[in-house]
C-alpha atoms as a PDB file:
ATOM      1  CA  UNK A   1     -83.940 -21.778  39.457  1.00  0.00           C
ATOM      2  CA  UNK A   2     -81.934 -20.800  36.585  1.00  0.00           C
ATOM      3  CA  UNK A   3     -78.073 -22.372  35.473  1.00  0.00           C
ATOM      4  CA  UNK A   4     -75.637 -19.876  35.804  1.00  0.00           C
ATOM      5  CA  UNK A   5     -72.798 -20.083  33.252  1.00  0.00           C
ATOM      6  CA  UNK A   6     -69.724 -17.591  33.353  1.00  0.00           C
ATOM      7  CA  UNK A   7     -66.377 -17.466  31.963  1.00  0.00           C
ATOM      8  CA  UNK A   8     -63.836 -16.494  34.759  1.00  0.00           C
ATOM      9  CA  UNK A   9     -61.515 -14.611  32.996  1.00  0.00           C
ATOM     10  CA  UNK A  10     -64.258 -12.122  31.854  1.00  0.00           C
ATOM     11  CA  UNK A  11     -65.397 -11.427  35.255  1.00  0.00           C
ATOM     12  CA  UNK A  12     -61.708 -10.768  36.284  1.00  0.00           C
ATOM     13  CA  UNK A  13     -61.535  -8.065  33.861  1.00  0.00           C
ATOM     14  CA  UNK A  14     -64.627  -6.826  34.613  1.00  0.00           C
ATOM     15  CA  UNK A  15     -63.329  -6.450  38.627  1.00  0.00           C
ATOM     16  CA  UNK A  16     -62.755  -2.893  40.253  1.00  0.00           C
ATOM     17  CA  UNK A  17     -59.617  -2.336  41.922  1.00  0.00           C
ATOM     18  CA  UNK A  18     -60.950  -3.103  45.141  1.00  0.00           C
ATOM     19  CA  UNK A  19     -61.890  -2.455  48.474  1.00  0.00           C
ATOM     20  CA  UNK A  20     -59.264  -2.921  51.855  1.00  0.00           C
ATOM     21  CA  UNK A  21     -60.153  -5.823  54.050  1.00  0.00           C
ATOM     22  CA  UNK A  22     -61.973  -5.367  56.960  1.00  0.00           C
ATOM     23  CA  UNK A  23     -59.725  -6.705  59.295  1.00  0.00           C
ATOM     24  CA  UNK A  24     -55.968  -5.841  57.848  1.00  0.00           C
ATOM     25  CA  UNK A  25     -52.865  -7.588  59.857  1.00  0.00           C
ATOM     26  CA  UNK A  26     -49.823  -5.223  59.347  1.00  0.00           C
ATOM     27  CA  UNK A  27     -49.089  -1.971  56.994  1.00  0.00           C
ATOM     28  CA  UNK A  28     -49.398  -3.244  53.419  1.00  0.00           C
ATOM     29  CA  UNK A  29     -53.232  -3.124  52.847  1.00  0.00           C
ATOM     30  CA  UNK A  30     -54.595  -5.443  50.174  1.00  0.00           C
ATOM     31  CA  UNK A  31     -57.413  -4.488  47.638  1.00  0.00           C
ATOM     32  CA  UNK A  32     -60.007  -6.989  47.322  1.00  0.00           C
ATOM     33  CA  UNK A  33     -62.331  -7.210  44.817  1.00  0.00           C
ATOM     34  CA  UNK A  34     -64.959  -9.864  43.451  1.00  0.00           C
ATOM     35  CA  UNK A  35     -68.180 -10.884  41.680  1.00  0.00           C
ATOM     36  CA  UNK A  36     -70.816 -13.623  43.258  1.00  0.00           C
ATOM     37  CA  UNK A  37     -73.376 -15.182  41.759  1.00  0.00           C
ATOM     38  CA  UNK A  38     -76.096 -15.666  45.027  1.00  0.00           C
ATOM     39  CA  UNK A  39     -78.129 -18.682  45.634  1.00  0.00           C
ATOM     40  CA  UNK A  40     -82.147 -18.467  44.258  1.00  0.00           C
ATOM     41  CA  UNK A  41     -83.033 -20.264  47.207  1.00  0.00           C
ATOM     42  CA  UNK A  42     -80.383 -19.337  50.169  1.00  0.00           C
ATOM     43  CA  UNK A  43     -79.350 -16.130  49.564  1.00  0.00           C
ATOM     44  CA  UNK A  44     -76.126 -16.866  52.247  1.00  0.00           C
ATOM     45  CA  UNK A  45     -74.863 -18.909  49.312  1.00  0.00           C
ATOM     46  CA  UNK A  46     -73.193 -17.613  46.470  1.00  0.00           C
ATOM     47  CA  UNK A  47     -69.732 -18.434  43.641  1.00  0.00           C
ATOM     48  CA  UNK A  48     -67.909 -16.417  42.116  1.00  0.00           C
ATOM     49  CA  UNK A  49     -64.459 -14.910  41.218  1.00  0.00           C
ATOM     50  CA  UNK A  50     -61.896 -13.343  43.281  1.00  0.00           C
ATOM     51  CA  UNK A  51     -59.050 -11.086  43.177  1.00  0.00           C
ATOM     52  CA  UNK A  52     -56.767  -9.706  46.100  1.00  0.00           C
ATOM     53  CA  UNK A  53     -53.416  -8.092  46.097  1.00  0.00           C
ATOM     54  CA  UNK A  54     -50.569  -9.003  48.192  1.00  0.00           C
ATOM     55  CA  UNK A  55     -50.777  -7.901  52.139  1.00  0.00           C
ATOM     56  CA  UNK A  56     -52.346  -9.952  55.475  1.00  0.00           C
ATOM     57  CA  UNK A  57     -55.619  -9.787  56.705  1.00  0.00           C
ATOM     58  CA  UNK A  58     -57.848 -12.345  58.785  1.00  0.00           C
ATOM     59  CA  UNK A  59     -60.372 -14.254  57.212  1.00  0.00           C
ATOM     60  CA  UNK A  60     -63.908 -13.071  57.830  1.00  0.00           C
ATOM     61  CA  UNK A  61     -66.356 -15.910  55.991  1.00  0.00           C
ATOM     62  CA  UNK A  62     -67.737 -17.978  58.320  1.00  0.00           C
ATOM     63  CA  UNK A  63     -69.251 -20.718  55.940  1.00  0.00           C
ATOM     64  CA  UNK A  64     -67.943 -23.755  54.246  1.00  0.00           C
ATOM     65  CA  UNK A  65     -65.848 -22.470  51.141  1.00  0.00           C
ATOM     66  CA  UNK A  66     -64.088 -24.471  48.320  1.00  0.00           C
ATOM     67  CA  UNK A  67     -62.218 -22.581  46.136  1.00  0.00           C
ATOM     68  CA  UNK A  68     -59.699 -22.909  43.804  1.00  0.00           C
ATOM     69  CA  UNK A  69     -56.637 -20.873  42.552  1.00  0.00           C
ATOM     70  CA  UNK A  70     -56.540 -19.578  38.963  1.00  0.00           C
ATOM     71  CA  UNK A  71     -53.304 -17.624  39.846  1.00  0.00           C
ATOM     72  CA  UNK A  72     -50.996 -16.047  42.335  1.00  0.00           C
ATOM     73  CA  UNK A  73     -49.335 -17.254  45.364  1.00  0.00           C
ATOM     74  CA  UNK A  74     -50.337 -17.289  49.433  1.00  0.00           C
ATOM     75  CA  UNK A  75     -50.396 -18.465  52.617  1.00  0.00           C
ATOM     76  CA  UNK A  76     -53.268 -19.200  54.482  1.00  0.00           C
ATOM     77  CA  UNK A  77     -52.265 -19.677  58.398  1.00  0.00           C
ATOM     78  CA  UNK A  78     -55.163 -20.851  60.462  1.00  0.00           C
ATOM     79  CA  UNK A  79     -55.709 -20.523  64.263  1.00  0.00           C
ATOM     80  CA  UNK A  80     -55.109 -24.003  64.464  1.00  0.00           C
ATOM     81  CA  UNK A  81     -53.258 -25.624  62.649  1.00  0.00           C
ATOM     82  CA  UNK A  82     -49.218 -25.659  60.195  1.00  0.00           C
ATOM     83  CA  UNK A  83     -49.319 -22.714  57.378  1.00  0.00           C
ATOM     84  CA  UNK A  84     -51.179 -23.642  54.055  1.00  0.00           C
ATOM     85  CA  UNK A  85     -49.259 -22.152  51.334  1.00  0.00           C
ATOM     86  CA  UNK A  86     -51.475 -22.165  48.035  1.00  0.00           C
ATOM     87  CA  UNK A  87     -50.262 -21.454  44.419  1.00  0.00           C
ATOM     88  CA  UNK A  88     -52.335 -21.670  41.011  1.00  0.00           C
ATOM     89  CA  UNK A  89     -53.598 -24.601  40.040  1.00  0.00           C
ATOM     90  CA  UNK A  90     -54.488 -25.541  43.683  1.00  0.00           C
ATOM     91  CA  UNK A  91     -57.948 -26.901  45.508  1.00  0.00           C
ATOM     92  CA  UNK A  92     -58.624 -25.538  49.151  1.00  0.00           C
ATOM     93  CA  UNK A  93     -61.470 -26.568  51.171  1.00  0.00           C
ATOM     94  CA  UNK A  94     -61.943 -24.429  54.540  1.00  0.00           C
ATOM     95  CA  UNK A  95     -65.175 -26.395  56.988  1.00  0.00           C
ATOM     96  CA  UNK A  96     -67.139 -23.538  58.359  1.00  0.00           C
ATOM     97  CA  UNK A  97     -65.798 -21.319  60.920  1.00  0.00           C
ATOM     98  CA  UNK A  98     -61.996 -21.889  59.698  1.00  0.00           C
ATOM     99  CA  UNK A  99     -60.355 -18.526  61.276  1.00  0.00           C
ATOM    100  CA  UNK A 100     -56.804 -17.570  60.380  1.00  0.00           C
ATOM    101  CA  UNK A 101     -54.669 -15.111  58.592  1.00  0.00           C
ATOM    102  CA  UNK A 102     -53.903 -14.628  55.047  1.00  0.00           C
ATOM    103  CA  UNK A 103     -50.672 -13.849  53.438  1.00  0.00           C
ATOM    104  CA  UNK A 104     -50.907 -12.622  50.219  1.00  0.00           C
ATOM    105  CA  UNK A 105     -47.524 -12.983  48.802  1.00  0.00           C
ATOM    106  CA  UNK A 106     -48.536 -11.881  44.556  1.00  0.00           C
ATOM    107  CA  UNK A 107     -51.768 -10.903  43.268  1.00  0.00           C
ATOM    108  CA  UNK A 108     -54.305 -14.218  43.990  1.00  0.00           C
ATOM    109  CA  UNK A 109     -57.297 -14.550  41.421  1.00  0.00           C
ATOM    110  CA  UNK A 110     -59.852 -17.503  42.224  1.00  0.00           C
ATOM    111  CA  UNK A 111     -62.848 -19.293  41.772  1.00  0.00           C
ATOM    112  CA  UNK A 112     -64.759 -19.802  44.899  1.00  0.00           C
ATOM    113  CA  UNK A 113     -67.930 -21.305  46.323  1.00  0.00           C
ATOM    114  CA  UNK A 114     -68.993 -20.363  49.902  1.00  0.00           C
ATOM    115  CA  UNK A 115     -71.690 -22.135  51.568  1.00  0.00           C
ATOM    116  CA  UNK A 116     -73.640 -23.326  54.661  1.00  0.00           C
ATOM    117  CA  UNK A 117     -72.933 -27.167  55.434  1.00  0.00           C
ATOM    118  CA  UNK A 118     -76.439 -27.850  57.400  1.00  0.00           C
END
């Protein structure tokens, strides 16, 4: 298994404008676009950089994510549970299967690692 090292703000410029999420709440569709570096060993896990526009959208990753916020401002408003609003400089933590809507309220960029807890 090799060491990954990456500067973040080179991958952000390196993004693409982005894709629309798959499941979009409301009329203003955000672009989403990022770059993941996948586990050697479980291919389910992966880190890497993220960028999304403002609009709403549910969240669709099932596993275990920490992440945190290089810029931008949101609100993350799970099934259960009070609103999360999130600004740079932030640290979120979602357990697996945390469902909700986002609120994108200014371009978001952020550092993320998403995997399975067992």
């Amino acid at each position: 298994m090799s060491v990954i090292k990456f500067r973040p703000d080179e991958q952000f410029e390196s993004l693409g404008p982005g894709s629309p999420p798959p499941a979009p709440v409301g009329e203003l569709l955000s672009k989403i676009s990022s770059h993941a570096f996948p586990s050697e060993t479980v291919p389910q896990n992966r880190s890497g950089v993220w960028r999304c526009t403002p609009g709403r959208w549910r969240r669709q990753v099932k596993q275990a994510e920490f992440c945190y916020f290089v810029s931008g401002t949101c609100v993350f408003q799970p099934d259960e549970g009070k609103p999360v609003n999130i600004s740079a400089g932030d640290a979120i933590y979602f357990p697996a299967n945390t469902d909700g809507v986002w609120s994108i309220e200014t371009e978001c960029q952020k550092i993320f690692v998403i995997f399975d807890e067992a």
